[in-house]
Protein backbone atom coordinates (compact mmCIF):
# COMPACT_ATOMS: atom_id res chain seq x y z
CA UNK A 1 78.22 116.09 127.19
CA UNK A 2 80.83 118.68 128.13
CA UNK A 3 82.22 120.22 124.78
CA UNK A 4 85.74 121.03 126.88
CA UNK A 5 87.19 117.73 127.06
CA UNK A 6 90.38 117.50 128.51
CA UNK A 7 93.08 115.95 126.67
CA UNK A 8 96.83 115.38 126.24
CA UNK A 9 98.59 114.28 123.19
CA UNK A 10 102.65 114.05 121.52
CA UNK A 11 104.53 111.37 120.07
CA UNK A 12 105.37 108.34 122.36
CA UNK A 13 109.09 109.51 122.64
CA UNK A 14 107.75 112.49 125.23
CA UNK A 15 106.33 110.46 128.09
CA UNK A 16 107.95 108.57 130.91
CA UNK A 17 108.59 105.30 130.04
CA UNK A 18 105.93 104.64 133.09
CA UNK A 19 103.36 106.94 131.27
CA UNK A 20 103.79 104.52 128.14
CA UNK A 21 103.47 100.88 129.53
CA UNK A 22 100.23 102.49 131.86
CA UNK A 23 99.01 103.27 128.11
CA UNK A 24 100.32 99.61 126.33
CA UNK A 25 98.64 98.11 129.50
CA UNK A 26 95.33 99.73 128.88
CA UNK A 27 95.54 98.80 125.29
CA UNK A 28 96.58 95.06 125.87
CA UNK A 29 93.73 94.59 127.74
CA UNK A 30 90.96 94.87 124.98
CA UNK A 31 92.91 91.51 123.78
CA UNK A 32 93.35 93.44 120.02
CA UNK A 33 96.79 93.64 119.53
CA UNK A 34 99.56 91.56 120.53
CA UNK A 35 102.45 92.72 122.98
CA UNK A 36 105.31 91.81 119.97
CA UNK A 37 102.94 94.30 117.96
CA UNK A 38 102.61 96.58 120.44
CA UNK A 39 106.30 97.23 121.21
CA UNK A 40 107.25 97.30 117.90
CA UNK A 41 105.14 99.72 116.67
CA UNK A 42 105.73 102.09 120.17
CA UNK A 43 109.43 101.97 118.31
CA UNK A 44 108.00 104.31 115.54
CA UNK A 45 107.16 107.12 117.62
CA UNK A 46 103.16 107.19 117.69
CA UNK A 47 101.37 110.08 118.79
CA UNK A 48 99.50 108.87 121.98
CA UNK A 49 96.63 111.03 123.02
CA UNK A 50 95.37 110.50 126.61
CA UNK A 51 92.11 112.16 128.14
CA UNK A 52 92.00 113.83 130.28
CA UNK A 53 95.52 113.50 131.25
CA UNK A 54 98.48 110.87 131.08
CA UNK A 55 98.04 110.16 134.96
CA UNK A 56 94.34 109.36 134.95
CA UNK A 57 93.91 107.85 131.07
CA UNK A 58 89.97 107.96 131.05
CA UNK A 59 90.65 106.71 127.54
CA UNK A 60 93.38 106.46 125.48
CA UNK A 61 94.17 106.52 121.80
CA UNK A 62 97.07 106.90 119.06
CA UNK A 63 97.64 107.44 115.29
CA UNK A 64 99.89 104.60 114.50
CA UNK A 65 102.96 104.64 111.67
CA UNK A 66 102.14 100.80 110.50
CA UNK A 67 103.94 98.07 109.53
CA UNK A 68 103.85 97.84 105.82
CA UNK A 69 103.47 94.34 105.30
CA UNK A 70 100.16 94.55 108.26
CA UNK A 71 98.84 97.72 106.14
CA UNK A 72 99.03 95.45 102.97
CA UNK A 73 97.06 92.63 104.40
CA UNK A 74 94.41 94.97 105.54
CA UNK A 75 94.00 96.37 102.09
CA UNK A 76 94.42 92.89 100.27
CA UNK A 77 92.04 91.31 102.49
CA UNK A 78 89.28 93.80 102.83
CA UNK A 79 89.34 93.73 99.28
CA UNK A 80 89.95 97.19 99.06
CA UNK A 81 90.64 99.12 95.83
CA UNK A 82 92.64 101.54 97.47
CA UNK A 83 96.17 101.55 97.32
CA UNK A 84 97.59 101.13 100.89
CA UNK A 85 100.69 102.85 99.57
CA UNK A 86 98.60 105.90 99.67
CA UNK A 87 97.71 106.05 103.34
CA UNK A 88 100.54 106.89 106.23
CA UNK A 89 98.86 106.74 109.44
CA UNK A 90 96.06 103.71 111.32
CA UNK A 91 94.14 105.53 113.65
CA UNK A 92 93.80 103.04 116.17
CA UNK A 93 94.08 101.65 119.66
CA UNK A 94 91.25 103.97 121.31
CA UNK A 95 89.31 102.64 124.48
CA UNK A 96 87.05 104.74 126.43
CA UNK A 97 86.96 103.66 130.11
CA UNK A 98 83.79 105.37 130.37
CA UNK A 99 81.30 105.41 127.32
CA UNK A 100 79.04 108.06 126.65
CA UNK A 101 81.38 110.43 127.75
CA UNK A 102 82.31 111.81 123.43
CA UNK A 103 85.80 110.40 124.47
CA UNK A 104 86.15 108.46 121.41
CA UNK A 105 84.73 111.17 119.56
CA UNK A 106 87.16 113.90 121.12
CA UNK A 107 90.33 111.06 120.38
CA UNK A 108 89.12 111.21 116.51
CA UNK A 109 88.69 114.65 116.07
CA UNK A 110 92.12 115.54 117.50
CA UNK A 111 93.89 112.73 115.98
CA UNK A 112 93.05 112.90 112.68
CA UNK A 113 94.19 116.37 112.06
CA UNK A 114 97.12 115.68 109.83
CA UNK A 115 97.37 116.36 105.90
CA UNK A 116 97.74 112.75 105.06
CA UNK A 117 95.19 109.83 104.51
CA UNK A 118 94.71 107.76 107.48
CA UNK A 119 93.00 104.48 107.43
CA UNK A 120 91.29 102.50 110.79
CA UNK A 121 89.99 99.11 111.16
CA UNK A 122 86.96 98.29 113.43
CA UNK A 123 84.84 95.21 114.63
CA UNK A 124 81.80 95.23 112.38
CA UNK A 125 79.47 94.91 115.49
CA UNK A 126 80.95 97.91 117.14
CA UNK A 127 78.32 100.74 115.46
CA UNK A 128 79.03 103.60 117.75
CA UNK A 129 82.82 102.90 116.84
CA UNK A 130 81.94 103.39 112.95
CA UNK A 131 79.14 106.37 113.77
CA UNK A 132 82.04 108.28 114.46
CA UNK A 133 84.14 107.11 111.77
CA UNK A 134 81.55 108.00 109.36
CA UNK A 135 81.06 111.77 110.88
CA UNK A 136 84.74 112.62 110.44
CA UNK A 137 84.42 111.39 107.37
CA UNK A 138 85.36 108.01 106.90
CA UNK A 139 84.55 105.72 104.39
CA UNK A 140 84.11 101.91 104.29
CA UNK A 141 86.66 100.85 101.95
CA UNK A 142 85.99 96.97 100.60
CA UNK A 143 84.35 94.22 102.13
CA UNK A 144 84.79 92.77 105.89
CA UNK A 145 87.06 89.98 106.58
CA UNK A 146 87.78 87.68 109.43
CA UNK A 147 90.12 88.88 112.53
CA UNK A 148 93.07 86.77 113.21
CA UNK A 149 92.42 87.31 116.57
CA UNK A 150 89.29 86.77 117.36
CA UNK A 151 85.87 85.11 115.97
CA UNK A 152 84.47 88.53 114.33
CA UNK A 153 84.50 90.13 111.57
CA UNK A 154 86.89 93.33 110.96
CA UNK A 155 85.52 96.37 108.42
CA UNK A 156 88.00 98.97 106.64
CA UNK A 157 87.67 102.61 106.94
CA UNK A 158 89.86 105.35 104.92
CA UNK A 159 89.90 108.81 105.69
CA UNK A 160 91.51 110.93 102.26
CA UNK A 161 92.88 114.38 103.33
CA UNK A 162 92.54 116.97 101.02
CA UNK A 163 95.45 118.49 102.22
């Protein structure tokens, strides 16, 4: 695995409005998040990272400012004893085009370098998804609960800064 990944990230307000529906498209079609969803929270000003670059998007992901009310349900029905006031960010929306690659591993690393606690959500079945959670890391928080989107099961993980 080559340790010099190539990479671009900023907040969604410094791409081409091109650069940002190749990204939404990308996104969309893992089937995770709904388009209503996905335009509103492109409204808060995400940072999008894209490797290598924003022309090629190898694999994409973002840290996400979420909807309250969505961060609340994910708490609530994980069963979490966290407060969800507590964390700012969702790490979220990463797909690798090409596994085996560390892409996902590279879009964690950068992304979660921020002072605040950050929380993601992941399909329980996807294990390499929560292997990397786990080494920057994370921490299952509660128990898992049924997607509304989807016959599978979705698992909480919290990342506290000590920042």
């Amino acid at each position: 695995m080559n340790d010099e990944i190539k990479y671009v990230t900023g907040v969604a307000s410094v791409f081409f409005p091109e650069i940002v529906k190749k990204f939404k498209e990308i996104v969309m079609n893992e089937g995770n998040v709904k388009e209503s969803s996905f335009d509103g929270l492109i409204l808060k000003n995400p940072t999008l990272m894209f490797i290598p670059d924003a022309d090629e998007m190898s694999a994409v992901g973002a840290l996400k400012i979420p909807n309250d009310s969505y961060k609340k349900g994910v708490f609530e029905k994980s069963n979490s004893l966290e407060n969800p006031e507590d964390f700012d960010f969702e790490l979220g929306w990463i797909v690798s085009r090409m596994e085996g690659k560390g892409y996902g591993k590279k879009i964690v690393e950068v992304l979660i370098k921020t002072p605040v606690n950050i929380y993601a959500t992941v399909k329980e079945n996807n294990g390499a998804m929560k292997h990397i959670l786990e080494k920057y890391e994370f921490q299952k928080s509660g128990q898992p609960f049924k997607s509304e989107k989807g016959d599978y099961l979705i698992e909480l993980y919290i990342l506290k800064n000590k920042n």
